[in-house]
Structures are given as structure tokens and as C-alpha cells.
N, C-alpha and C. Protein backbone atom coordinates (compact mmCIF):
# COMPACT_ATOMS: atom_id res chain seq x y z
N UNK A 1 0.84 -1.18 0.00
CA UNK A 1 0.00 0.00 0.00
C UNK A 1 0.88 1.23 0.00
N UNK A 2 0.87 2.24 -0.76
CA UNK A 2 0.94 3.65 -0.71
C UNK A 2 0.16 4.31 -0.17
N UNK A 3 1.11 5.37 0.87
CA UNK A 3 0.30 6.12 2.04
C UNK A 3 0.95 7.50 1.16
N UNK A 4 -0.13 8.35 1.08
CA UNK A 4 0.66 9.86 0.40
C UNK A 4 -0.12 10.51 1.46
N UNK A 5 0.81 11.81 1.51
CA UNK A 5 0.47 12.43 2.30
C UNK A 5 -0.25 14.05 2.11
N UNK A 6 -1.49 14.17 2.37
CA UNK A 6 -2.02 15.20 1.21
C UNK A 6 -1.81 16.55 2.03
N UNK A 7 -1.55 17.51 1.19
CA UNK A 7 -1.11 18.53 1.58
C UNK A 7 -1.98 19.69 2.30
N UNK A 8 -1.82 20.85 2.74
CA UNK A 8 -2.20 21.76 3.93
C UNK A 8 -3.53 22.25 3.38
N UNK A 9 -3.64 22.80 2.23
CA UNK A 9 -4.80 23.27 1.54
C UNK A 9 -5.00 22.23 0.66
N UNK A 10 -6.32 21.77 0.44
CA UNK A 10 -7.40 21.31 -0.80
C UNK A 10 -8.11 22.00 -1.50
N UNK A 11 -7.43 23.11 -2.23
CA UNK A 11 -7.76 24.51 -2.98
C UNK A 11 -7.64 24.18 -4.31
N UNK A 12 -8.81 25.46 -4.99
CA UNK A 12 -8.45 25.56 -6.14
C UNK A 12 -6.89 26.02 -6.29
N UNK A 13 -6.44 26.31 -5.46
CA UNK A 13 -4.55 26.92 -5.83
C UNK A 13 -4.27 25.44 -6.17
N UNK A 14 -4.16 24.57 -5.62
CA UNK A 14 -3.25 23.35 -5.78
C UNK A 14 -4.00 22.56 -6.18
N UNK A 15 -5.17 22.59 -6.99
CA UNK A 15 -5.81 21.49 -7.68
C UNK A 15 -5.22 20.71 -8.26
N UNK A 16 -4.60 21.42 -9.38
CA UNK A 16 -3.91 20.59 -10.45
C UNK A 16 -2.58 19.72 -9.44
N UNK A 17 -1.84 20.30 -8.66
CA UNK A 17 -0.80 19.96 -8.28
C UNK A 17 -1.44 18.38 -7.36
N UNK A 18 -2.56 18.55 -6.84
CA UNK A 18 -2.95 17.75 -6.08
C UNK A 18 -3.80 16.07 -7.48
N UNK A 19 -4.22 16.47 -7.91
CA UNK A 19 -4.48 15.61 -9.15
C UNK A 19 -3.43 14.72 -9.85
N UNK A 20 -2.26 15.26 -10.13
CA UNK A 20 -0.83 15.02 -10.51
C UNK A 20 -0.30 14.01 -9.66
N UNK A 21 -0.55 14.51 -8.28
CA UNK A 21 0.01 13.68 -7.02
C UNK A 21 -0.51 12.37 -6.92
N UNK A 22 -2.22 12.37 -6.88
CA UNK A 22 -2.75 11.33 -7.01
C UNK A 22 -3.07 10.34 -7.94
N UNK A 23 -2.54 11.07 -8.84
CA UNK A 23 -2.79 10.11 -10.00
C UNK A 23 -1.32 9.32 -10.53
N UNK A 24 -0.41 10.07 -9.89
CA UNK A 24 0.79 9.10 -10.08
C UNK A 24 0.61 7.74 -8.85
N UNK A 25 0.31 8.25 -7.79
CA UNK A 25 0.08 6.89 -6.96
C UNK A 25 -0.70 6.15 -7.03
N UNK A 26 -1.69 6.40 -8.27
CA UNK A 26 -2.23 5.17 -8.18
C UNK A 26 -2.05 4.78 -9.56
N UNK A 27 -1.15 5.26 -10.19
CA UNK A 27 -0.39 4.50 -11.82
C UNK A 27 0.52 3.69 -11.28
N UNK A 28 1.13 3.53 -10.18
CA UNK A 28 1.62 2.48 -9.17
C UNK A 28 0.97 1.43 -9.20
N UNK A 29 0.00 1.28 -9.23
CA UNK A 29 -0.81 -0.25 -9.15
C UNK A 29 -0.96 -0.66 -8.51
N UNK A 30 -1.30 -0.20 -7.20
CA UNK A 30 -1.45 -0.53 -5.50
C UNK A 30 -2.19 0.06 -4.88
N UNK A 31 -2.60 -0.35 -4.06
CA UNK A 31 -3.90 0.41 -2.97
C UNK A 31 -2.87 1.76 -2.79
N UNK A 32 -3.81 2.77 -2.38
CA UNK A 32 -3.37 4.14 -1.96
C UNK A 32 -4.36 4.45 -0.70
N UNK A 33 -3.27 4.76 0.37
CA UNK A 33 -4.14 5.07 1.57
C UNK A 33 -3.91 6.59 1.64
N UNK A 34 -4.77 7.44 1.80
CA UNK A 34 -4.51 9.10 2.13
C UNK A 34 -3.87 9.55 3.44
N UNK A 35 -3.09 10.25 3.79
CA UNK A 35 -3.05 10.82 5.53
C UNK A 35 -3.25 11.97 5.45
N UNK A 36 -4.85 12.46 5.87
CA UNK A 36 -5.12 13.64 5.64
C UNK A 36 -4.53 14.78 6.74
N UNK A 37 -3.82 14.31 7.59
CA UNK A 37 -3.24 14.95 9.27
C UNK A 37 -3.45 16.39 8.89
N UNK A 38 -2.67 16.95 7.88
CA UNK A 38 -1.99 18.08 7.47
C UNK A 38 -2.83 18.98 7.00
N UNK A 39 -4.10 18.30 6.05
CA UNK A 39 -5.16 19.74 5.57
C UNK A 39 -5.75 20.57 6.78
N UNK A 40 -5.62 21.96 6.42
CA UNK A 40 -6.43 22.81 6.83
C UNK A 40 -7.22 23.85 6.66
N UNK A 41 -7.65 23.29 4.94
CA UNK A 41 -8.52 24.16 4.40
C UNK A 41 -8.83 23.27 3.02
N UNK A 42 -10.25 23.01 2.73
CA UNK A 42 -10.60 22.60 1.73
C UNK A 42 -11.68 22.92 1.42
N UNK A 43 -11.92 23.19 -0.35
CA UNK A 43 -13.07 23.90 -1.19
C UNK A 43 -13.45 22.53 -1.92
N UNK A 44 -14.49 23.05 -2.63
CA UNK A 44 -14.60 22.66 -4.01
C UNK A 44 -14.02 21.47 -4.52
N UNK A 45 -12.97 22.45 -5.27
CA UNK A 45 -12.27 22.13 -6.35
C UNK A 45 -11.03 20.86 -5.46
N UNK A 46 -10.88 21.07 -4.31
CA UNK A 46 -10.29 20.01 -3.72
C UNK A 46 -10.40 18.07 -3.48
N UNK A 47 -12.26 18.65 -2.90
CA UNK A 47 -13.33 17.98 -2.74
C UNK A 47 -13.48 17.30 -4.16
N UNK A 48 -13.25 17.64 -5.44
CA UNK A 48 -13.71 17.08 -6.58
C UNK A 48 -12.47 16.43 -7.06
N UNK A 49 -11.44 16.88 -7.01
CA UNK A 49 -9.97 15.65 -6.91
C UNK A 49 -9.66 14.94 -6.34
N UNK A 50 -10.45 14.66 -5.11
CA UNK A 50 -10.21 13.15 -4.22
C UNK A 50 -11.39 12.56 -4.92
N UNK A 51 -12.33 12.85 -5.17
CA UNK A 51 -13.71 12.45 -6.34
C UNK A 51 -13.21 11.96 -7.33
N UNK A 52 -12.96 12.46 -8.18
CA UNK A 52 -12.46 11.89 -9.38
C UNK A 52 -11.15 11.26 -9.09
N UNK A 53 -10.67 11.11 -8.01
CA UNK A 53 -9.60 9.96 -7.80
C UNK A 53 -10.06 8.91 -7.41
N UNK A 54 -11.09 8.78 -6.96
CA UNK A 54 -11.82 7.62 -6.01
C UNK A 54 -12.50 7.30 -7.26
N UNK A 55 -12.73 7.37 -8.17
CA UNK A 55 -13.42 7.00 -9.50
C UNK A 55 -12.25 6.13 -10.54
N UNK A 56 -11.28 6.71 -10.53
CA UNK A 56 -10.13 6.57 -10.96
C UNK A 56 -9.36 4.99 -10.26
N UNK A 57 -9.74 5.05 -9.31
CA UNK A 57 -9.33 4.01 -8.31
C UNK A 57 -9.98 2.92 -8.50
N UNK A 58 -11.36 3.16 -8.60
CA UNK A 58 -12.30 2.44 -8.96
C UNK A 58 -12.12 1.60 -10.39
N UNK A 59 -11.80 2.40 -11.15
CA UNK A 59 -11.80 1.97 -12.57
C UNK A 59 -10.47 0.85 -12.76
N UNK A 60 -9.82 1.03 -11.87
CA UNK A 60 -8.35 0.26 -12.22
C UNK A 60 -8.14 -0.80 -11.01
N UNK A 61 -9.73 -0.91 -10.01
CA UNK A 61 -9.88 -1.53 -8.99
C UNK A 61 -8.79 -1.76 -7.82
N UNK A 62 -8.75 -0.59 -7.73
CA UNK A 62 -7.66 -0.02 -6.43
C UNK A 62 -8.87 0.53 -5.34
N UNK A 63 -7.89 0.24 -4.14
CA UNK A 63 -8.75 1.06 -2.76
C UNK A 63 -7.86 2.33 -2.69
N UNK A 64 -8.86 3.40 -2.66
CA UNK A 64 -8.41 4.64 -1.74
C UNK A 64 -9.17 5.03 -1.25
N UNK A 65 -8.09 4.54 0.32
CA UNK A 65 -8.92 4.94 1.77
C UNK A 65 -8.30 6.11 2.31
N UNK A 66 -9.08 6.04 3.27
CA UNK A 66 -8.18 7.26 4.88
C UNK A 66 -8.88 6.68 5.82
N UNK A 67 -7.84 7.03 6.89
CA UNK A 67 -8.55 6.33 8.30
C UNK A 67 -9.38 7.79 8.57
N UNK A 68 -10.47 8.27 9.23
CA UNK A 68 -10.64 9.44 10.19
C UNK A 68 -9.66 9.60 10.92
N UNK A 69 -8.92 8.68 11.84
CA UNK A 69 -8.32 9.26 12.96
C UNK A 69 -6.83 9.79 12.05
N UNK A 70 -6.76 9.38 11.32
CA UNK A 70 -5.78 10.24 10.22
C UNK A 70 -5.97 10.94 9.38
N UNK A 71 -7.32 12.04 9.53
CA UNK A 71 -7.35 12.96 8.82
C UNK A 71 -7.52 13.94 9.87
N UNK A 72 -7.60 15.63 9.14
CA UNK A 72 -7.66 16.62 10.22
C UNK A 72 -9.41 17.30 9.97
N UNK A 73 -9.55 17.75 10.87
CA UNK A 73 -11.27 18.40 11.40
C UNK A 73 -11.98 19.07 10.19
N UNK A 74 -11.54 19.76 9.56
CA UNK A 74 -11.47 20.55 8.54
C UNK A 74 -11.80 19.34 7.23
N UNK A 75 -10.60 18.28 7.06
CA UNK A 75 -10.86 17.66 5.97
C UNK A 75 -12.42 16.35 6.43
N UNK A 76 -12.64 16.00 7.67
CA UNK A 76 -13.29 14.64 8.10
C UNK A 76 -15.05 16.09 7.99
N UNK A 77 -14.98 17.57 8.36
CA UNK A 77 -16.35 17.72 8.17
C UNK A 77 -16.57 18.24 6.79
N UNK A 78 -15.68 18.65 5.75
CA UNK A 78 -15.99 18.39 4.96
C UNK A 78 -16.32 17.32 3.61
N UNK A 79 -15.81 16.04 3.78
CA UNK A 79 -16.14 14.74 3.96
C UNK A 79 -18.07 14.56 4.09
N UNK A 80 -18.07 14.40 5.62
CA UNK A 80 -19.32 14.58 6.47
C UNK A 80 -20.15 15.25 5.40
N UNK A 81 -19.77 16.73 5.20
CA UNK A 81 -20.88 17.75 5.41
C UNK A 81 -21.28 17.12 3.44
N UNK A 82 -20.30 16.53 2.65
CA UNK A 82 -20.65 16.70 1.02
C UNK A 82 -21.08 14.62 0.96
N UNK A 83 -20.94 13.98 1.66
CA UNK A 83 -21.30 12.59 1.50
C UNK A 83 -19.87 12.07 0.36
N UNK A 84 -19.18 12.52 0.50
CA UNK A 84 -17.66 12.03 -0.18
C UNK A 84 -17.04 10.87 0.30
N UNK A 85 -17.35 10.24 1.26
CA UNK A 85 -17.06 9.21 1.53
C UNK A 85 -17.93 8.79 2.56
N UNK A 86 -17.59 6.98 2.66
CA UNK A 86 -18.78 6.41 3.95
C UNK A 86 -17.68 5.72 4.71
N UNK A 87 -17.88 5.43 5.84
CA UNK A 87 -17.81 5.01 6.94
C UNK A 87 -17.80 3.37 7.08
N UNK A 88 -16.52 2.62 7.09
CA UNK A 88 -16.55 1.42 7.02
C UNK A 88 -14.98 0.31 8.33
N UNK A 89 -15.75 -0.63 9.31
CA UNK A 89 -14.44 -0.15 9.91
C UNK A 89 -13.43 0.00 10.05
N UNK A 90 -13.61 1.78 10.45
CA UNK A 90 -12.93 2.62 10.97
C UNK A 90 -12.28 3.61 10.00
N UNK A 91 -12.35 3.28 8.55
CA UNK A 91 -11.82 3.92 7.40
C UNK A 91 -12.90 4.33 6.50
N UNK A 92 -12.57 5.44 5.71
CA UNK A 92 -13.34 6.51 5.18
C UNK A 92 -13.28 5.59 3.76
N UNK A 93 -14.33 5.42 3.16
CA UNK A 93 -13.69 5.04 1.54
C UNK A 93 -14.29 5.61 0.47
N UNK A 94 -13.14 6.33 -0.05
CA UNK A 94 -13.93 7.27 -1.37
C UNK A 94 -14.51 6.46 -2.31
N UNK A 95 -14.22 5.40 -2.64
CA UNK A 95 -14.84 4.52 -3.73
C UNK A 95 -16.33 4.15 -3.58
N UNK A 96 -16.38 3.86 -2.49
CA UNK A 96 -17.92 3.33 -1.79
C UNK A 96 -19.14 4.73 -2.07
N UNK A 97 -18.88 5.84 -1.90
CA UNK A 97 -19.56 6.79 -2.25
C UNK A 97 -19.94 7.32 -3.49
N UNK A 98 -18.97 6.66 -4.50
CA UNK A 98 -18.85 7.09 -5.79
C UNK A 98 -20.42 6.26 -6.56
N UNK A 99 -20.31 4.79 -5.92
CA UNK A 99 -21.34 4.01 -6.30
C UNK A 99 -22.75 4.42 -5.61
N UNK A 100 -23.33 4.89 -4.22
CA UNK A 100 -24.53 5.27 -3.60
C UNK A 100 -24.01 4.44 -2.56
């Protein structure tokens, strides 16, 4: 498994940079686990690149997870507040949301 470590903002500033990131780890060919510790600000355009990575993941039948207790407040209620991921134990999984 690949653990990347996602960076401070989930902004339109670093969209692209953040897309790039994730999409090389999972051209790896291995599960990708997120450690969200570090965000402390996420929009949009953030929210829609872990989306379309979890789709991406999907398609090439890879897991990308995050634990909650390894993400930060900021990234787990926005999560919560958009239904971007569900709750399985103990790990967040973007893939599972992508389907209903």
C-alpha cells in the first residue's frame, strides 16, 4: 500500500498539483491510503480531486482509503458535510460513495 500524504490546503490553488500527485500513486498499481493529518482548508475544487480519484481508483480496482483518525477536522467535516465518503471499519472510503 501507498500512504501519500495530502497537503495543507485542498484549494483551487493546488488542484492541479494535487491531481498530478494522485494520480501518479495510483499509476503504481497498488492500494493508496490518504493521511489527511496536514489539511487545513478545503473547497470545491479540492473535494472534486479526491472524487475523481476515487473513480479513478475504482476503474483500475484499487482502494483509496483514509482512516478518520488520520485525517484533520477541517478535511473529516468536509467529507461529512458533502457525503464524499462512507464510513466502514474505521476507514473513510472514497470509492464506496462514488457508487450510492
Amino acid at each position: 500500500m501507498m500512504v501519500v500524504s495530502l497537503p495543507g490546503e485542498l484549494t483551487v490553488g493546488n488542484a492541479a498539483a494535487l491531481r498530478s500527485l494522485l494520480l501518479s500513486a495510483l499509476e503504481a498499481g497498488e492500494p493508496v491510503e490518504l493521511d489527511g493529518r496536514a489539511v487545513s482548508e478545503v473547497d470545491a475544487a479540492g473535494l472534486q480531486v479526491l472524487w475523481s480519484a476515487g473513480v479513478t481508483a475504482r476503474a483500475k480496482s484499487l482502494s483509496l482509503t483514509f482512516c478518520r483518525q488520520g485525517a484533520s477536522r477541517p478535511l473529516i467535516e468536509a467529507i461529512d458535510l458533502t457525503g464524499l465518503g462512507r464510513l466502514r471499519d474505521g476507514q473513510w472510503l472514497v470509492e464506496e460513495a462514488n457508487h450510492g
